[in-house]
PDB file of N, CA and C in Angstrom:
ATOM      1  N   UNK A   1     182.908  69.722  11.437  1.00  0.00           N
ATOM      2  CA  UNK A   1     181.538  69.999  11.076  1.00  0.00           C
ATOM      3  C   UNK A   1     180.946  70.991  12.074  1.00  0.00           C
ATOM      4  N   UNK A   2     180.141  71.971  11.515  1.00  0.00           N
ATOM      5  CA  UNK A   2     179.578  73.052  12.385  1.00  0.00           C
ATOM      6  C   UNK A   2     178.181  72.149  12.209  1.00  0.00           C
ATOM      7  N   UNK A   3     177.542  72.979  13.683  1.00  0.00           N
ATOM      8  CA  UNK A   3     176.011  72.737  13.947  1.00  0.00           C
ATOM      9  C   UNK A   3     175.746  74.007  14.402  1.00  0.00           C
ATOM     10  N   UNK A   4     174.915  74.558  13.495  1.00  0.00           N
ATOM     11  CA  UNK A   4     174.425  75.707  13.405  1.00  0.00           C
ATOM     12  C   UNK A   4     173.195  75.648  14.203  1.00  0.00           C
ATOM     13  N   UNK A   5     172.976  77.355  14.943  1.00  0.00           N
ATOM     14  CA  UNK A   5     171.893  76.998  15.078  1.00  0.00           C
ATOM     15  C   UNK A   5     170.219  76.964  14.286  1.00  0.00           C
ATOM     16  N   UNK A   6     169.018  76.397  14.781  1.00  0.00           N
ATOM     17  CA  UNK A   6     167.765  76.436  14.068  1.00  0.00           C
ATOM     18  C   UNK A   6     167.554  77.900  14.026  1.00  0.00           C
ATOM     19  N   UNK A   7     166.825  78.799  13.360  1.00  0.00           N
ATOM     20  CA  UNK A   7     166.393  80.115  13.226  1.00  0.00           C
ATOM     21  C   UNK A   7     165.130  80.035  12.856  1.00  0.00           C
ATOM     22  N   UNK A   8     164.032  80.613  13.270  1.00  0.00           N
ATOM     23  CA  UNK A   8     162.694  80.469  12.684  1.00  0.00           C
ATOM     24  C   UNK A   8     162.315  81.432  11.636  1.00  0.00           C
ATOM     25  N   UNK A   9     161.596  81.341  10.111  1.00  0.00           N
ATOM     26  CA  UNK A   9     161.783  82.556   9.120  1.00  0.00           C
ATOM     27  C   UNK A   9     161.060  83.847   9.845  1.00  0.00           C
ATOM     28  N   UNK A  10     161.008  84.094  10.850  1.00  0.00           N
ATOM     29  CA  UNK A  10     160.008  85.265  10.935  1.00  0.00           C
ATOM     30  C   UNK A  10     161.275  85.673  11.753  1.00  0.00           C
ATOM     31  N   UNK A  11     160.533  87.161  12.369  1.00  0.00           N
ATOM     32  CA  UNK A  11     161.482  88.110  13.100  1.00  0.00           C
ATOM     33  C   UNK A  11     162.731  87.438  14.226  1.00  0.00           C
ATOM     34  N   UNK A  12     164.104  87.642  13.951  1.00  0.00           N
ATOM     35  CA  UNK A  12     165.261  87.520  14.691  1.00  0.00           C
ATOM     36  C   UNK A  12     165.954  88.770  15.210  1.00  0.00           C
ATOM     37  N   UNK A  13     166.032  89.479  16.304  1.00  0.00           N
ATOM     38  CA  UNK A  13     166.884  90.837  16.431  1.00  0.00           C
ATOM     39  C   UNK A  13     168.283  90.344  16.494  1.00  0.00           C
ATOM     40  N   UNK A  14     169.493  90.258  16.021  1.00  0.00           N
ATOM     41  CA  UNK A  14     170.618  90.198  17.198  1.00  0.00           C
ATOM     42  C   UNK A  14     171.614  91.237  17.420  1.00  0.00           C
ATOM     43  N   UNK A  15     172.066  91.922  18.182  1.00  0.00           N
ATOM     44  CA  UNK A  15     172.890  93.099  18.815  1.00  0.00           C
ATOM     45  C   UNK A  15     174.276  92.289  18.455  1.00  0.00           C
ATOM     46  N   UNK A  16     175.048  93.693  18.135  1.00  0.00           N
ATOM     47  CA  UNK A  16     176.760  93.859  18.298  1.00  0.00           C
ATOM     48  C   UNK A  16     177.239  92.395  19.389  1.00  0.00           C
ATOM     49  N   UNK A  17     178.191  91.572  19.004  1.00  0.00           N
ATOM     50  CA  UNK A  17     178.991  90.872  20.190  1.00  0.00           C
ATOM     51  C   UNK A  17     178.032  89.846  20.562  1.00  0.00           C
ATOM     52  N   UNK A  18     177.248  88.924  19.919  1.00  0.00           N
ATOM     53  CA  UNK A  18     175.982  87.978  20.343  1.00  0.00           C
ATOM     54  C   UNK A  18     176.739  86.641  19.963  1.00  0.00           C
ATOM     55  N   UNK A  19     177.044  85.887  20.774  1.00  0.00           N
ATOM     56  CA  UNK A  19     177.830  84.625  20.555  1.00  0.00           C
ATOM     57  C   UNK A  19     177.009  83.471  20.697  1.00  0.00           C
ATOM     58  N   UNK A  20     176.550  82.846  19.383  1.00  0.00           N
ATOM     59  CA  UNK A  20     175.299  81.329  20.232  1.00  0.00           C
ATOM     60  C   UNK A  20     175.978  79.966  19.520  1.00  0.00           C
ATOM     61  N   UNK A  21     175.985  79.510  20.642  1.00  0.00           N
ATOM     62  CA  UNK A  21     176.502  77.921  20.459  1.00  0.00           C
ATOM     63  C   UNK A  21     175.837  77.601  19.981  1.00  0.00           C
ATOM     64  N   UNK A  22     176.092  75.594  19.227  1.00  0.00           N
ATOM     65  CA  UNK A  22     175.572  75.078  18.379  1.00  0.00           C
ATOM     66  C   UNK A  22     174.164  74.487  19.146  1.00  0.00           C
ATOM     67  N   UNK A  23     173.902  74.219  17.754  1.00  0.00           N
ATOM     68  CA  UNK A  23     172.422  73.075  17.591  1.00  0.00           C
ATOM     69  C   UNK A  23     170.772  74.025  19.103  1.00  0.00           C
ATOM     70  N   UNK A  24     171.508  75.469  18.973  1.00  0.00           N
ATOM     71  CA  UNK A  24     170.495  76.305  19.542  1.00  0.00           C
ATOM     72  C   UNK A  24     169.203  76.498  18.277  1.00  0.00           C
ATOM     73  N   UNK A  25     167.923  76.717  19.409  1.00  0.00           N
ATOM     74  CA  UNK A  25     166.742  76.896  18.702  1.00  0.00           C
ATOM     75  C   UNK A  25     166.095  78.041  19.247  1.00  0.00           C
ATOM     76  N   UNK A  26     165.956  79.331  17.829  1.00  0.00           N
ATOM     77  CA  UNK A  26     164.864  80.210  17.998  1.00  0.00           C
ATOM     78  C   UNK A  26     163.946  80.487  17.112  1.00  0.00           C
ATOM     79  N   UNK A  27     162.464  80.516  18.049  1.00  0.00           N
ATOM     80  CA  UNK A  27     161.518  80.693  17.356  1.00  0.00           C
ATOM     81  C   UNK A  27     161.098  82.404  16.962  1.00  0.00           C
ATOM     82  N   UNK A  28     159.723  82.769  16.881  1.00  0.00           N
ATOM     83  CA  UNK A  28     159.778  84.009  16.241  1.00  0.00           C
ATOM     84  C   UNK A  28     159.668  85.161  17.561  1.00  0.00           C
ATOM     85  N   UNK A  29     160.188  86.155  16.719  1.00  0.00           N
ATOM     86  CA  UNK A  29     160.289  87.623  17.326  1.00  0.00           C
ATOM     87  C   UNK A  29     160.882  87.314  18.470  1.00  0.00           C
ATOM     88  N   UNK A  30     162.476  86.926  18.561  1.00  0.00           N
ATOM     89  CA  UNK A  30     163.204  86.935  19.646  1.00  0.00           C
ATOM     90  C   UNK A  30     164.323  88.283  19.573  1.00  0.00           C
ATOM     91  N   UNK A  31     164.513  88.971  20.236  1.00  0.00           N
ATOM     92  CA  UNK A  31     165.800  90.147  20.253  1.00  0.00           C
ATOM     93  C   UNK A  31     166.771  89.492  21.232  1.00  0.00           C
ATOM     94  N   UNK A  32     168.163  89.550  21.162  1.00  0.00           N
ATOM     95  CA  UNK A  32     169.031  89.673  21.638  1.00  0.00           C
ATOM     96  C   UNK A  32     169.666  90.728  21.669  1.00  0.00           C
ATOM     97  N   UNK A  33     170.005  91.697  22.920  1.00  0.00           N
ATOM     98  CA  UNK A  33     170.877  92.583  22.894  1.00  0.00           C
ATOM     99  C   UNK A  33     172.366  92.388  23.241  1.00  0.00           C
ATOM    100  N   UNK A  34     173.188  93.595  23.253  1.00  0.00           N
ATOM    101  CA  UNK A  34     174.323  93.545  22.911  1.00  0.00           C
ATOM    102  C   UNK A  34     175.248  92.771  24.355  1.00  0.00           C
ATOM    103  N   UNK A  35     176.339  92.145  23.979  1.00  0.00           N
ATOM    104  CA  UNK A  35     177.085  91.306  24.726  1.00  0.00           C
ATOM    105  C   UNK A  35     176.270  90.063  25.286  1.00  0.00           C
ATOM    106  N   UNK A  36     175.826  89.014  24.723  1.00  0.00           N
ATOM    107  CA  UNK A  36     175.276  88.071  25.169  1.00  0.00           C
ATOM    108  C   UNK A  36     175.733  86.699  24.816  1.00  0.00           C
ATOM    109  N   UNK A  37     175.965  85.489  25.477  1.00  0.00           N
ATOM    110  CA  UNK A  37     176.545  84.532  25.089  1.00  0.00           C
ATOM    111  C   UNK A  37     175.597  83.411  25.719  1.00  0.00           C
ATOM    112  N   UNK A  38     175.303  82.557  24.494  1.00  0.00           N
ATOM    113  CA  UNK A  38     174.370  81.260  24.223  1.00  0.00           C
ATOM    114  C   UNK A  38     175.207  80.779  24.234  1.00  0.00           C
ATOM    115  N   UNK A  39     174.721  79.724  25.501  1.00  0.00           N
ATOM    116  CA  UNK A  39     175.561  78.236  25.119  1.00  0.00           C
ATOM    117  C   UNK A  39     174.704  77.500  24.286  1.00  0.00           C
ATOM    118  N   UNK A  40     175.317  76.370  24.443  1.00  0.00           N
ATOM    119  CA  UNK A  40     174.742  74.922  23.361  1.00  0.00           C
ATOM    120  C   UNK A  40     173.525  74.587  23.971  1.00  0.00           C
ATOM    121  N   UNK A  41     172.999  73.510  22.526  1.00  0.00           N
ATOM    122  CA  UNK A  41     171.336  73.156  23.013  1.00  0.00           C
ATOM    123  C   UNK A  41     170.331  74.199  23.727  1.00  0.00           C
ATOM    124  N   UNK A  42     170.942  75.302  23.634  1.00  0.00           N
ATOM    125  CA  UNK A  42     169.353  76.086  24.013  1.00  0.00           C
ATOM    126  C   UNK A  42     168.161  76.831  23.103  1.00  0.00           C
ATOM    127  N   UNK A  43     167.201  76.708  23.966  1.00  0.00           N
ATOM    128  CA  UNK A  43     166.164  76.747  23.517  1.00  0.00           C
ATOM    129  C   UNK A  43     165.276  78.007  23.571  1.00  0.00           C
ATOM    130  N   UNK A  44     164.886  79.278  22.307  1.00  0.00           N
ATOM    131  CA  UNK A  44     164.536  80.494  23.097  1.00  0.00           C
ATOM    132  C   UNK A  44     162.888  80.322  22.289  1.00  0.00           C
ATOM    133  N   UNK A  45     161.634  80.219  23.249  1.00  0.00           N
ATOM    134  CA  UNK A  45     160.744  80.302  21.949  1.00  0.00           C
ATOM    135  C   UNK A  45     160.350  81.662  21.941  1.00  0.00           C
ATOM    136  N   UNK A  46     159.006  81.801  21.332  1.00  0.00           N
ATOM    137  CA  UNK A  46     158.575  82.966  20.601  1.00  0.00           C
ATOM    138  C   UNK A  46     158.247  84.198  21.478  1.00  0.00           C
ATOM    139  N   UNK A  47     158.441  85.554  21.434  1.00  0.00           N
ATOM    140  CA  UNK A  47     158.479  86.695  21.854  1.00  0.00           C
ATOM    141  C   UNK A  47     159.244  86.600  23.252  1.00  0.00           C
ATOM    142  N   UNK A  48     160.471  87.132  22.999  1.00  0.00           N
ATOM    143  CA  UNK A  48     161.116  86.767  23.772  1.00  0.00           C
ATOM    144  C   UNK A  48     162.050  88.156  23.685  1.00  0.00           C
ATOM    145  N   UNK A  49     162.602  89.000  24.702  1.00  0.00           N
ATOM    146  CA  UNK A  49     163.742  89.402  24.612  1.00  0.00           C
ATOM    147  C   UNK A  49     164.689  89.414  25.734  1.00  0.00           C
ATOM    148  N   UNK A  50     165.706  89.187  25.411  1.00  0.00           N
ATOM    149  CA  UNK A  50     167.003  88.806  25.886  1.00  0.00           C
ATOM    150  C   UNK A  50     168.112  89.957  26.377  1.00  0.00           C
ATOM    151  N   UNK A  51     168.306  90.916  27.793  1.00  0.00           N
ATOM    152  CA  UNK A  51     168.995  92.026  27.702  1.00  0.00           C
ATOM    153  C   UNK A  51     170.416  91.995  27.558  1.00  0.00           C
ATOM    154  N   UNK A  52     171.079  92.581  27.534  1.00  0.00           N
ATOM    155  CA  UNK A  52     172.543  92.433  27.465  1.00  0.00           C
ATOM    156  C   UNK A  52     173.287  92.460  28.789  1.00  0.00           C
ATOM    157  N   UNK A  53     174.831  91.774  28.295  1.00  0.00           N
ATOM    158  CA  UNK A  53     175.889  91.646  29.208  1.00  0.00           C
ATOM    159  C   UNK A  53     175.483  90.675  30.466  1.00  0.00           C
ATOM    160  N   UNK A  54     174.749  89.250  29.646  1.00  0.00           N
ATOM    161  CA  UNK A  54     174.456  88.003  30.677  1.00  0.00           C
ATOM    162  C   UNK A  54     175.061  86.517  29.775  1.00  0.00           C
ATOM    163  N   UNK A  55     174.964  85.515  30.227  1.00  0.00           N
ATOM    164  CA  UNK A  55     175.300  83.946  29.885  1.00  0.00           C
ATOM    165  C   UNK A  55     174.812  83.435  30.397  1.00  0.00           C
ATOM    166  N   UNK A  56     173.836  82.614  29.013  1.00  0.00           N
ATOM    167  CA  UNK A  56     172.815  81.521  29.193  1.00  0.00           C
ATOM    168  C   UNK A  56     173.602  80.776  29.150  1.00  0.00           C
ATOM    169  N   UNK A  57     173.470  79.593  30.015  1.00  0.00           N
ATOM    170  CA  UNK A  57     174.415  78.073  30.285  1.00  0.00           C
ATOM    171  C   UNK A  57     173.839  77.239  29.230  1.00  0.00           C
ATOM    172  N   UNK A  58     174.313  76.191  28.927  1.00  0.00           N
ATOM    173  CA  UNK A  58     173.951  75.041  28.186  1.00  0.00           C
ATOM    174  C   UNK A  58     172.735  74.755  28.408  1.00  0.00           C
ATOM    175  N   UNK A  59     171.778  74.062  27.584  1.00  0.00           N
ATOM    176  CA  UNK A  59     170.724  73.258  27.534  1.00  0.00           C
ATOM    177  C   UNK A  59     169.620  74.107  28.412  1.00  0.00           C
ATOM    178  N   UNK A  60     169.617  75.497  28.512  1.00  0.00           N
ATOM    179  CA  UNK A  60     168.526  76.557  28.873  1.00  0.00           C
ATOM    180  C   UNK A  60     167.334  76.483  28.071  1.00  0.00           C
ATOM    181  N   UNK A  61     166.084  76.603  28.407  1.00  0.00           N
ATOM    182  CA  UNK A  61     164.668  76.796  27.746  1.00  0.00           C
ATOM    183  C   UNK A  61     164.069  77.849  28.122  1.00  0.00           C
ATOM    184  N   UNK A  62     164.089  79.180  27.439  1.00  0.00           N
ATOM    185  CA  UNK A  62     163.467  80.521  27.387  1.00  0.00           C
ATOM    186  C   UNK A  62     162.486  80.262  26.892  1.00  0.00           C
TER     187      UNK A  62
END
C-alpha cells in the first residue's frame, strides 16, 4: 500500500528530480525546485519555496 502525499487544490510548483516521501503535507503556493528530497511525515504550509539540491529529514515542519 502507498501513502501518498496530502496536496492542497490550489498552487503546487514541482521541479525536474523532486522525490517526497509518504503521508507528506502541502498546503498552497508551495514551489519546489530542482533536486530535492522529502522525507516522510513532513509538513510544508502555505507560501513557501523550497531551493534546490537539499534533504528535508523526516517529520520536518516548513
Amino acid at each position: 500500500m502507498v501513502r501518498a502525499p496530502f496536496l492542497d487544490n490550489r498552487v503546487l510548483m514541482l521541479d525536474i528530480d523532486v522525490i517526497i516521501g509518504e503521508m507528506c503535507l502541502f498546503a498552497a503556493q508551495v514551489g519546489i525546485a530542482s533536486v530535492v528530497t522529502i522525507g516522510n511525515n513532513v509538513k510544508v504550509w502555505g507560501q513557501v519555496g523550497i531551493s534546490g539540491d537539499i534533504i528535508i529529514e523526516d517529520g520536518a515542519t516548513i
